[in-house]
N, C-alpha and C. Protein backbone atom coordinates (compact mmCIF):
# COMPACT_ATOMS: atom_id res chain seq x y z
N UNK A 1 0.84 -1.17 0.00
CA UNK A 1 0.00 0.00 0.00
C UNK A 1 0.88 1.23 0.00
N UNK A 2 0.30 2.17 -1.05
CA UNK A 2 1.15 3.43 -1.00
C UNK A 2 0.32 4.86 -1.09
N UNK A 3 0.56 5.84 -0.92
CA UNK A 3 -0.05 6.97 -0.78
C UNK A 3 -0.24 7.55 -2.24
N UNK A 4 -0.66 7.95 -2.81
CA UNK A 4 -0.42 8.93 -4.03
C UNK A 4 -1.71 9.51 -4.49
N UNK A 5 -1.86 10.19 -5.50
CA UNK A 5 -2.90 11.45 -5.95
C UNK A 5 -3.09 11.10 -7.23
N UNK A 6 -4.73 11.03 -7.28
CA UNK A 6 -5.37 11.28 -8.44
C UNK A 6 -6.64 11.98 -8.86
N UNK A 7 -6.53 12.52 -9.91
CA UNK A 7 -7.28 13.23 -10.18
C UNK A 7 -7.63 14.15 -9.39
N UNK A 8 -6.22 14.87 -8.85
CA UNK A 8 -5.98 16.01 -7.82
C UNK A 8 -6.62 15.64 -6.03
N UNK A 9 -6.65 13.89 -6.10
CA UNK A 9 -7.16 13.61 -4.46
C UNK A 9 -6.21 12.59 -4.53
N UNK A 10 -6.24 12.60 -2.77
CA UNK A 10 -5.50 11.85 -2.76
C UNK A 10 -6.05 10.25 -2.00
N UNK A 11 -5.28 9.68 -2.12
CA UNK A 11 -5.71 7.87 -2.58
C UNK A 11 -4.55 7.29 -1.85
N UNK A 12 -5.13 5.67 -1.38
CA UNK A 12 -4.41 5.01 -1.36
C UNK A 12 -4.68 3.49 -2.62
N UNK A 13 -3.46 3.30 -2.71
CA UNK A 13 -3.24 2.14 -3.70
C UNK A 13 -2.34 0.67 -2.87
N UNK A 14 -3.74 -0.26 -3.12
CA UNK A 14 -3.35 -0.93 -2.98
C UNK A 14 -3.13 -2.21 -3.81
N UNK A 15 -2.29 -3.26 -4.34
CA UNK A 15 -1.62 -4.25 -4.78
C UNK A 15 -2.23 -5.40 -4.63
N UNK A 16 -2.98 -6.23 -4.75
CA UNK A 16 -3.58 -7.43 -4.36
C UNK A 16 -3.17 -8.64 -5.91
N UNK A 17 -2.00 -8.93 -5.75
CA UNK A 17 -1.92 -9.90 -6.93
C UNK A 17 -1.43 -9.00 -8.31
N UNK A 18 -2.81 -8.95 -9.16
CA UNK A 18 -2.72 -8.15 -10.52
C UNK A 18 -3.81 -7.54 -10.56
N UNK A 19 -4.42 -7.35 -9.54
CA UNK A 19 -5.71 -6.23 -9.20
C UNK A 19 -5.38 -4.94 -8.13
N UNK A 20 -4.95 -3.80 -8.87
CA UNK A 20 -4.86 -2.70 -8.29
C UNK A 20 -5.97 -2.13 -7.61
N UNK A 21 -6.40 -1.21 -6.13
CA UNK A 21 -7.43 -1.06 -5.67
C UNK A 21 -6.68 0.26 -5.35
N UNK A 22 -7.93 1.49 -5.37
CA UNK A 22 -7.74 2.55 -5.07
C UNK A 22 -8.93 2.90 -4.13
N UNK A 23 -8.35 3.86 -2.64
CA UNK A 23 -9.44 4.03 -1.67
C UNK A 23 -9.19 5.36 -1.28
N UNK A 24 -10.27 5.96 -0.94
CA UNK A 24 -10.16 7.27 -0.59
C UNK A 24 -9.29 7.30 0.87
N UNK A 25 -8.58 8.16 0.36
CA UNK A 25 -7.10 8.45 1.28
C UNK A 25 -7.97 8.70 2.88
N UNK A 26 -9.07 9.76 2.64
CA UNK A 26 -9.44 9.75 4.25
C UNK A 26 -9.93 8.72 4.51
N UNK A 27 -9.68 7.73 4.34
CA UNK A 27 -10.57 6.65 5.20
C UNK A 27 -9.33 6.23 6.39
N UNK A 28 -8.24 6.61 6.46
CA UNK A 28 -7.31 7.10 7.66
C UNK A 28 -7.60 7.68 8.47
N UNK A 29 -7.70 8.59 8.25
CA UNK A 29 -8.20 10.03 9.63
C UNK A 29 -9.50 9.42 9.88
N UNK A 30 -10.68 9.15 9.22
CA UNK A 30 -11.98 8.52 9.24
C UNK A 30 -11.77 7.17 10.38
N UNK A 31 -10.88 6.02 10.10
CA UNK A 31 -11.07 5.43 10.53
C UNK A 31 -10.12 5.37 12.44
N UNK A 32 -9.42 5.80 12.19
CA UNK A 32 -8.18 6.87 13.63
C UNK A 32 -9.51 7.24 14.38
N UNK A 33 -10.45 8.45 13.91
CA UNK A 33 -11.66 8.95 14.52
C UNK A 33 -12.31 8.31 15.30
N UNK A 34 -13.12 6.63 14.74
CA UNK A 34 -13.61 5.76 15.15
C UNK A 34 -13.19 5.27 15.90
N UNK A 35 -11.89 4.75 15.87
CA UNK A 35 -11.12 3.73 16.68
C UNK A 35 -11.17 4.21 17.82
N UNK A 36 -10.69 5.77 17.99
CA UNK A 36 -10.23 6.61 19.61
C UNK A 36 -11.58 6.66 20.17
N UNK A 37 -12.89 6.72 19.13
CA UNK A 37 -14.25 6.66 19.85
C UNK A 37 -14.74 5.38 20.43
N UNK A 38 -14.52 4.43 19.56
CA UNK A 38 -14.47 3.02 19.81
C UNK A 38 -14.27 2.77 21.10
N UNK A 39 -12.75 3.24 21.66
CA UNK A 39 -11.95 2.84 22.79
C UNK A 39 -11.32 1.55 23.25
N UNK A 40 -11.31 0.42 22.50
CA UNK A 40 -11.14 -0.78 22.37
C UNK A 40 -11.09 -1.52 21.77
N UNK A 41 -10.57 -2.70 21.95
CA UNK A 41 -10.30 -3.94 20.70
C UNK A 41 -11.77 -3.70 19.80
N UNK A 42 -11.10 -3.91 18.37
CA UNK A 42 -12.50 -4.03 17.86
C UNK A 42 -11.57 -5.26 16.52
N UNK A 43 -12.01 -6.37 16.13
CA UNK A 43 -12.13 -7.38 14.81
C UNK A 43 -11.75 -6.48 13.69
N UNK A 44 -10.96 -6.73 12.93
CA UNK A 44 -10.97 -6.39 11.55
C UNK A 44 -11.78 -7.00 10.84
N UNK A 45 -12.21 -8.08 10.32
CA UNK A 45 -13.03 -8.78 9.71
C UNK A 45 -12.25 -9.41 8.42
N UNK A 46 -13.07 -9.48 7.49
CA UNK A 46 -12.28 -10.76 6.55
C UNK A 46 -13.25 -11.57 5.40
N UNK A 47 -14.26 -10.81 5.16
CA UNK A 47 -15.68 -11.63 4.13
C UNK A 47 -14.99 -11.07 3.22
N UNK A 48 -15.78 -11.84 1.74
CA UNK A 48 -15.47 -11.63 0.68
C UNK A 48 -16.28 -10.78 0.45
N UNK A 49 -15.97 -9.54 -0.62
CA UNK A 49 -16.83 -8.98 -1.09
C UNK A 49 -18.47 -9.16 -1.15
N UNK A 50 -18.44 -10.07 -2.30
CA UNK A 50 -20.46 -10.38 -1.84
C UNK A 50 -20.73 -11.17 -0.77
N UNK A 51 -20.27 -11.31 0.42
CA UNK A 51 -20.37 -11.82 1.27
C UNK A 51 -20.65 -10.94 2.25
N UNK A 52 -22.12 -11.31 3.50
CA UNK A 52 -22.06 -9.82 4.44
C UNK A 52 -20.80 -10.29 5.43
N UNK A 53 -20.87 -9.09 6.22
CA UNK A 53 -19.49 -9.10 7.13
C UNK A 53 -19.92 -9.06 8.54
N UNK A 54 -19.32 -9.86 9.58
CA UNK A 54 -19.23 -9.53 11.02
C UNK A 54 -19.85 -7.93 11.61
N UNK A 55 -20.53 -7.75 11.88
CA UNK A 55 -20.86 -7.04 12.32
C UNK A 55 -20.14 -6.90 14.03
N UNK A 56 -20.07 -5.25 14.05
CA UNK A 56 -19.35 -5.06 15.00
C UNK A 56 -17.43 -4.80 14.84
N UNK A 57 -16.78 -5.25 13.18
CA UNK A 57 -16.00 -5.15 13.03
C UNK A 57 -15.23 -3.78 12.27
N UNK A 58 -14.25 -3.68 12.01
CA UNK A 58 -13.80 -2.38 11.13
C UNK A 58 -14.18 -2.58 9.79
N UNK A 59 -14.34 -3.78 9.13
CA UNK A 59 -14.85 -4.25 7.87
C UNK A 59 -16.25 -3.54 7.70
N UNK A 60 -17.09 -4.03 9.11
CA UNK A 60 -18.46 -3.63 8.37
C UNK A 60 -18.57 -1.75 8.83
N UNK A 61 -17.55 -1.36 9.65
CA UNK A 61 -17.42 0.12 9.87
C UNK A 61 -17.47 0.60 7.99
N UNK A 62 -16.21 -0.09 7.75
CA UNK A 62 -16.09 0.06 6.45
C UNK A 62 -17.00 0.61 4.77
N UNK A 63 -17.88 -0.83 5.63
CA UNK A 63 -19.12 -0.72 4.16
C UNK A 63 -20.40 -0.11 4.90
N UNK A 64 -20.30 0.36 6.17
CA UNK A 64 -21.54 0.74 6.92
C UNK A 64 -21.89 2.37 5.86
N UNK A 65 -23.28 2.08 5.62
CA UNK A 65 -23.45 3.61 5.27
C UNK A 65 -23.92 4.64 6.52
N UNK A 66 -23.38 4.80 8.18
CA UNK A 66 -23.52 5.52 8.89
C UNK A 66 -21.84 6.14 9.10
N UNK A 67 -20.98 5.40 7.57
CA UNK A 67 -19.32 5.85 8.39
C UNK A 67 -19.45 7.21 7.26
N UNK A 68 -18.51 7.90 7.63
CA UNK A 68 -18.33 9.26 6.84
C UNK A 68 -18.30 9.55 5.44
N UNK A 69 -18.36 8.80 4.60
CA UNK A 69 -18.60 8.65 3.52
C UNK A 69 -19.95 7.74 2.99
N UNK A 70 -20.46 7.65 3.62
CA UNK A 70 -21.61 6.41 3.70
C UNK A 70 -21.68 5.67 2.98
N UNK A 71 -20.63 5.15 3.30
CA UNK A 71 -20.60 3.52 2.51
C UNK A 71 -18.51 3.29 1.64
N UNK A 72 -19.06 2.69 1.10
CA UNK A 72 -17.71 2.25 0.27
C UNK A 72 -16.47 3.40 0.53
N UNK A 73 -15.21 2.88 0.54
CA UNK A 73 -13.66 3.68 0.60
C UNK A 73 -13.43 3.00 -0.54
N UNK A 74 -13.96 2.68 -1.16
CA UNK A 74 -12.79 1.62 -2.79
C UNK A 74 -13.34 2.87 -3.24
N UNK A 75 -12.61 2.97 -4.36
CA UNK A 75 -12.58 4.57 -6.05
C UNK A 75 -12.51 3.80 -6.89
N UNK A 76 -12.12 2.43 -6.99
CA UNK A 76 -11.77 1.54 -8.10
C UNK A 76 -13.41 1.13 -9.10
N UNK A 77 -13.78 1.50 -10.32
CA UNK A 77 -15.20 1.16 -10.63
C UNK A 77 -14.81 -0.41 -11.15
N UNK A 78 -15.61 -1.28 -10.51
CA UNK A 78 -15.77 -2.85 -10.66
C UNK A 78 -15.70 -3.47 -9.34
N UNK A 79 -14.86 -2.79 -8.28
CA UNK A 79 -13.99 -3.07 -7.45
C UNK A 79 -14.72 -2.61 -6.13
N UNK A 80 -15.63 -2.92 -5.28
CA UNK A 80 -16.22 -2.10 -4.44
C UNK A 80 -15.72 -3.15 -2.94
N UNK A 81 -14.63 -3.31 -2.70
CA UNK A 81 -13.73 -3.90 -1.84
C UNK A 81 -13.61 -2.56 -0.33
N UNK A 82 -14.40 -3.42 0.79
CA UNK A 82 -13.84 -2.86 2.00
C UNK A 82 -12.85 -2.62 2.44
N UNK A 83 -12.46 -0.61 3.00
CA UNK A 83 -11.14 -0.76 3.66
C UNK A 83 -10.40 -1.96 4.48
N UNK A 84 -11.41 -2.02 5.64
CA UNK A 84 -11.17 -3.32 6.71
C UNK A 84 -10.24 -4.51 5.83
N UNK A 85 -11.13 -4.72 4.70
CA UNK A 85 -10.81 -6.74 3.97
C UNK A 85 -9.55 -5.99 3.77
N UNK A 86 -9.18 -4.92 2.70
CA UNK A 86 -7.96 -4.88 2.18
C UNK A 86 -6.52 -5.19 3.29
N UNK A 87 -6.99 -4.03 4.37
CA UNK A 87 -6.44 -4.10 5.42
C UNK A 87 -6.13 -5.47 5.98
N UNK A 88 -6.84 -6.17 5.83
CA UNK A 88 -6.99 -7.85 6.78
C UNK A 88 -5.76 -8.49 5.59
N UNK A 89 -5.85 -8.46 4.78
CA UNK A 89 -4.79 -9.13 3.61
C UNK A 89 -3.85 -8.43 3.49
């Protein structure tokens, strides 16, 4: 995973094999926010895409539409991959 800018925002890129994934860069500060509110262990999680996710974890923080973007951190169109999963791999 690396930091970089597109289309004048900035992104993270991540590497999975030969499938590049791009996520909106704040889902950092977004997810930092949560965590310090959180206050505690919380699951990363680990479902596959069309698969639902653990609830209660950073995965489904992830695809929850109550997190700051409501809903999805993937930018990638085809690709609608949770911060959390990427993170977990």
């Amino acid at each position: 995973m690396y930091k970089d800018t597109k289309d004048g925002k900035d992104i993270i890129v991540c590497t999975v094999g030969k499938t590049v994934l791009h996520y909106d860069y704040k889902a950092l500060a977004d997810l930092h926010t949560m965590l310090k509110q959180h206050g505690d262990w919380m699951e990363l999680g680990g479902a596959d895409e069309q698969k639902p996710v653990k609830e209660g974890t950073v995965e489904a923080w992830g695809r929850s539409e109550s997190n700051p973007v409501g809903g999805w951190y993937g930018l990638k169109k085809g690709f609608v991959a949770a911060l959390g999963y990427t993170f977990h791999h």
